[in-house]
Protein backbone atom coordinates (compact mmCIF):
# COMPACT_ATOMS: atom_id res chain seq x y z
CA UNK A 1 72.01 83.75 35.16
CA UNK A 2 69.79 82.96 38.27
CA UNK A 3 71.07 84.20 41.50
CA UNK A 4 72.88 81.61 43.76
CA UNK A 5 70.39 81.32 46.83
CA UNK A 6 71.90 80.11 50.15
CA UNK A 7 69.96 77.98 52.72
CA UNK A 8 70.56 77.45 56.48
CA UNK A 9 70.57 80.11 58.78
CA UNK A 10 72.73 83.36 59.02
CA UNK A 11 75.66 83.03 60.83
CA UNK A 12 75.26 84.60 64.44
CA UNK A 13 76.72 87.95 65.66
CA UNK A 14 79.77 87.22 68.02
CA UNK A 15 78.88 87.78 71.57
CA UNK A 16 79.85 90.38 73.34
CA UNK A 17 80.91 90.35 76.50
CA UNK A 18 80.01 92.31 79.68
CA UNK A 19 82.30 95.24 80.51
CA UNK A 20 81.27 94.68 84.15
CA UNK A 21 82.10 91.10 84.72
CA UNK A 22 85.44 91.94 82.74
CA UNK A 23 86.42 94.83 84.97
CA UNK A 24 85.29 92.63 88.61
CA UNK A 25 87.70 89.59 87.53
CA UNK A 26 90.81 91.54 86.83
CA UNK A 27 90.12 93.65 90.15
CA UNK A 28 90.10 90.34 91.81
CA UNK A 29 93.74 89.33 89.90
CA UNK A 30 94.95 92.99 90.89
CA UNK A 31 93.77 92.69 94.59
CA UNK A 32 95.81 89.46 95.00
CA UNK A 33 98.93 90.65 93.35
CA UNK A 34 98.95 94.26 95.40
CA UNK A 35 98.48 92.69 98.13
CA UNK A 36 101.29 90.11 97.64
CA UNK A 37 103.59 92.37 96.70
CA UNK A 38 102.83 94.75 99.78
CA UNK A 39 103.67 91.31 101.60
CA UNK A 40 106.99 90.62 99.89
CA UNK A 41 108.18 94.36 99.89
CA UNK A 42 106.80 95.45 103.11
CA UNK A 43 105.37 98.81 101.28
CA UNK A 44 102.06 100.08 100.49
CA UNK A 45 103.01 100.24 97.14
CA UNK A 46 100.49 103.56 96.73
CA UNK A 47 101.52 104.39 93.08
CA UNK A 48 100.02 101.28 91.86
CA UNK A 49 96.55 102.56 91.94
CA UNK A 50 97.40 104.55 88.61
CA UNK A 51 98.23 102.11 86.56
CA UNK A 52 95.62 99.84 88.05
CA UNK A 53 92.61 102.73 86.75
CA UNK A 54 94.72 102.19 83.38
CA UNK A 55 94.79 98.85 83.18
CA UNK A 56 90.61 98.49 84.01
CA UNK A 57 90.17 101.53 81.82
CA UNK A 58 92.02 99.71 79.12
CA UNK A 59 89.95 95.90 79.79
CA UNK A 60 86.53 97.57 80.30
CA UNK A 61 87.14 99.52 76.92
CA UNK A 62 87.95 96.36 75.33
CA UNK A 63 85.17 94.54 75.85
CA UNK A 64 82.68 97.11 75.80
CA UNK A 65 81.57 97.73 72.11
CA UNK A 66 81.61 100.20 71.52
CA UNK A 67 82.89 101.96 74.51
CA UNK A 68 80.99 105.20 76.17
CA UNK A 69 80.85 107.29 78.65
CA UNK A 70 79.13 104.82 80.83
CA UNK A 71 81.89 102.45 80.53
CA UNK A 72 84.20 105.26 81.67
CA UNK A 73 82.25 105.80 84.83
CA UNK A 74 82.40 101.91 85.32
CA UNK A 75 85.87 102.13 85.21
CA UNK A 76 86.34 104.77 87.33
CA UNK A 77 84.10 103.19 90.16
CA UNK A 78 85.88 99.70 89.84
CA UNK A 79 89.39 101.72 90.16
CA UNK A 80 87.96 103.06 93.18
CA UNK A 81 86.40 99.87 95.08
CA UNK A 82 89.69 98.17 93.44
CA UNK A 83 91.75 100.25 96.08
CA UNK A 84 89.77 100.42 98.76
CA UNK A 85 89.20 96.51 98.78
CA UNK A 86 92.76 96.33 98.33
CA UNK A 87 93.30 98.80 101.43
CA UNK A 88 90.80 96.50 103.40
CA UNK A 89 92.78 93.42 102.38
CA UNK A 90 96.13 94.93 102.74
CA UNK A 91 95.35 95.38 106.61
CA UNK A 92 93.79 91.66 107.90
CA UNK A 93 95.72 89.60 104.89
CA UNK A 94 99.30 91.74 104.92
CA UNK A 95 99.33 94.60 107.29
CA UNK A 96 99.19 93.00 110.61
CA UNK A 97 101.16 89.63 109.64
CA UNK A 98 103.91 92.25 108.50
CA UNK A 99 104.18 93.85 112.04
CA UNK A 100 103.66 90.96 114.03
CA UNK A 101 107.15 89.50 112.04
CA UNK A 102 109.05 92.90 112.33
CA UNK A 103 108.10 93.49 115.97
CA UNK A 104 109.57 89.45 116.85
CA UNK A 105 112.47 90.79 115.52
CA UNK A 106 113.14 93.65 116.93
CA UNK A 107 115.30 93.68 119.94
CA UNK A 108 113.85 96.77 121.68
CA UNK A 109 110.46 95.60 121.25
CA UNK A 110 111.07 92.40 122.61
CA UNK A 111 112.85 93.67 125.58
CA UNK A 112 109.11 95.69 125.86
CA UNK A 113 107.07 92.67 125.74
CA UNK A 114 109.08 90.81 128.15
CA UNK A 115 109.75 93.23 130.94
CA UNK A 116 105.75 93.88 130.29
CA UNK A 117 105.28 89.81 130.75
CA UNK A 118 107.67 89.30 133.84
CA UNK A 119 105.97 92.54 135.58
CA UNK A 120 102.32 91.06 134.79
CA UNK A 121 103.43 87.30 136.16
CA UNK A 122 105.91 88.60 138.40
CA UNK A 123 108.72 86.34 137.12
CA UNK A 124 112.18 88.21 137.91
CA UNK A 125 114.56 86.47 139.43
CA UNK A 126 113.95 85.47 142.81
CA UNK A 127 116.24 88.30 144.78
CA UNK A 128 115.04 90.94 142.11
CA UNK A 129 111.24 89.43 142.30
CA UNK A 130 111.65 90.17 146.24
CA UNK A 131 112.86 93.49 145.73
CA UNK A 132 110.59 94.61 143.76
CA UNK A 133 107.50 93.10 146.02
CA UNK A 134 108.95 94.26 149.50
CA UNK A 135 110.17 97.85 148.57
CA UNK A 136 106.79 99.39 146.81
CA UNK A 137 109.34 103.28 146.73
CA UNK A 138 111.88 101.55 144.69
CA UNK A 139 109.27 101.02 142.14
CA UNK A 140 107.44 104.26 142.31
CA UNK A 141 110.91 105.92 142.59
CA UNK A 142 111.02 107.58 138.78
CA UNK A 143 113.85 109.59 138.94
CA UNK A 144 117.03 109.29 136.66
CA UNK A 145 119.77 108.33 139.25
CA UNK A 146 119.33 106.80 142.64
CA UNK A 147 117.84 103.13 143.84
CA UNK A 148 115.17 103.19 142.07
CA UNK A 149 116.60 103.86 138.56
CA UNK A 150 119.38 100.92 139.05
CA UNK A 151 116.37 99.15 139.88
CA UNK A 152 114.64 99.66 136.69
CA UNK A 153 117.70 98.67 134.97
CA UNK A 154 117.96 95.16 136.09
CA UNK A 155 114.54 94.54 135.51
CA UNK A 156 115.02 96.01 131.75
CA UNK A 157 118.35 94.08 132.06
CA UNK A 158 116.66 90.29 133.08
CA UNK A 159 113.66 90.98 130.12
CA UNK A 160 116.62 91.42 128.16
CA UNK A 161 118.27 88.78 128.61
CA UNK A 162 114.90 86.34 128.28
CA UNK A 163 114.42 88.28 125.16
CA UNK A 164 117.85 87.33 123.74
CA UNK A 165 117.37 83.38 125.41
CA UNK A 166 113.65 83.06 123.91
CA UNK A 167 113.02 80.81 120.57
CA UNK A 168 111.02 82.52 118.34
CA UNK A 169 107.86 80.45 118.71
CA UNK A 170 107.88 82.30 122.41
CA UNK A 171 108.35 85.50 120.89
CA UNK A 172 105.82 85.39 118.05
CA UNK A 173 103.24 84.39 120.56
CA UNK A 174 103.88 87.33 122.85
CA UNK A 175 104.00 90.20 120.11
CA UNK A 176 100.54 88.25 119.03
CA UNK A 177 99.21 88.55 122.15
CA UNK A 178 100.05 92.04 122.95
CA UNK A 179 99.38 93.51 119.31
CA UNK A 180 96.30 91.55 118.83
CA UNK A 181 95.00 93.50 122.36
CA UNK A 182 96.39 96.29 120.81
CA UNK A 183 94.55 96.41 117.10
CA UNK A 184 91.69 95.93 119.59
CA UNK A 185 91.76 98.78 121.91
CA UNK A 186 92.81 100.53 118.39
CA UNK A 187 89.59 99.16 115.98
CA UNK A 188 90.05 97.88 112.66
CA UNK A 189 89.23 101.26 111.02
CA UNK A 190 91.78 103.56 112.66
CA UNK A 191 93.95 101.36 111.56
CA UNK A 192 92.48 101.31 108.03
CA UNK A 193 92.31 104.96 107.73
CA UNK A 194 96.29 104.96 108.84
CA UNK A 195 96.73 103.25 106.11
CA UNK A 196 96.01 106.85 103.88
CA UNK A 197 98.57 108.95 103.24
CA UNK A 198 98.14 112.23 101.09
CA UNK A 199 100.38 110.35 98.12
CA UNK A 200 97.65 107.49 98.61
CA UNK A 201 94.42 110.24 97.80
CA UNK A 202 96.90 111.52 95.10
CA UNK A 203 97.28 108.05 93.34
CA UNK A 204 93.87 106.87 93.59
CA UNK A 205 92.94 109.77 92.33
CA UNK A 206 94.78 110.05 89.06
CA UNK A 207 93.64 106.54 88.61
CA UNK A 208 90.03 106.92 88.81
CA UNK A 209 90.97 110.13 86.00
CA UNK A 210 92.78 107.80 84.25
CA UNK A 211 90.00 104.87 84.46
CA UNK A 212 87.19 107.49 83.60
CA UNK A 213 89.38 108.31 80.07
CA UNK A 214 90.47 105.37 79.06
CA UNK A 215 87.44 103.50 79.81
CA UNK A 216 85.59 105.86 77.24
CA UNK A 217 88.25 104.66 74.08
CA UNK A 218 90.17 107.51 74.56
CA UNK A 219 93.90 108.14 74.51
């Protein structure tokens, strides 16, 4: 019998995709997610940089056929720009937003910001206001007991009671006002670099390790 020739081309290899491009779009889904649930639960959430170097180590394994030692390095470096983008986000997306909302409601705060505002615009009530611009050694008086301390406390007394009066609208846009000069005077990257905790280093740590084996096929 004559063999059975087949015509038409050969049926092509399935394509394989690109470890790289894998790893970059679930860093992008993990970024979003940390950083929302930092938002909704007002914590770092540190611990989750482990299983995020598991999770890319397991994806860029996947898709990289077969998967080497270079894919574990890839892994390992997207774990670590993973976090630190996440960090960077976690500040200007999360961070700040998160303060600004816990400062407005906090009552000592408040009183802060206030006695800080009516000192600055000099908006005590009129007697106090006249006080406090005719008799300069009340003011500089700093002891505990005496004229100058029951001074103090009706001014602390007045800002106060505007706290307590205030809607919120007044009160969101005087903690933004003061914390914005604040993060200012402060930079961006101090505050970044508050952000790291030893448990933080620990965490990113073991997930970069973790990344660097599982991104190589191994368990």
């Amino acid at each position: 019998m004559s063999p059975v020739r087949v015509y038409g081309k050969a049926a092509p290899p399935p394509a394989e995709g690109s470890p790289l491009l894998a790893g970059l779009l679930v860093s992008i889904v993990i970024v979003v997610v940390w950083v929302g649930l930092a938002y909704v639960t007002h914590h770092a959430v540190g611990v989750a940089a482990w299983g995020v170097g598991g999770l890319l180590g397991i994806v860029v394994a996947k898709v990289a056929k077969p998967p080497t030692k270079a894919t574990g390095a890839l892994a390992a470096v997207l774990t670590l720009v993973t976090a630190l983008l996440a960090k960077v986000v976690l500040v200007v997306a999360a961070l700040q937003p998160m303060i600004r909302q816990e400062l407005a409601n906090d009552p000592g705060t408040l009183t802060a910001l206030f006695l800080l505002e009516k000192v600055q615009h000099k908006s005590f009530s009129p007697q106090l206001q006249t006080t406090i611009d005719t008799r300069p050694d009340l003011v500089s008086d700093s002891t505990f007991f005496g004229p100058g301390h029951e001074l103090r406390e009706q001014m602390v007394e007045e800002a106060g009671a505007a706290a307590k009066a205030s809607s919120f609208a007044e009160r969101d846009r005087l903690v933004h006002v003061h914390f914005d000069r604040f993060i200012d005077k402060l930079g961006f990257w101090v505050l970044l670099w508050s952000t790291f905790g030893l448990l933080d280093v620990l965490w990113i740590g073991l997930g970069i390790s973790t990344a660097w084996t599982l991104g190589q096929g191994r368990i």
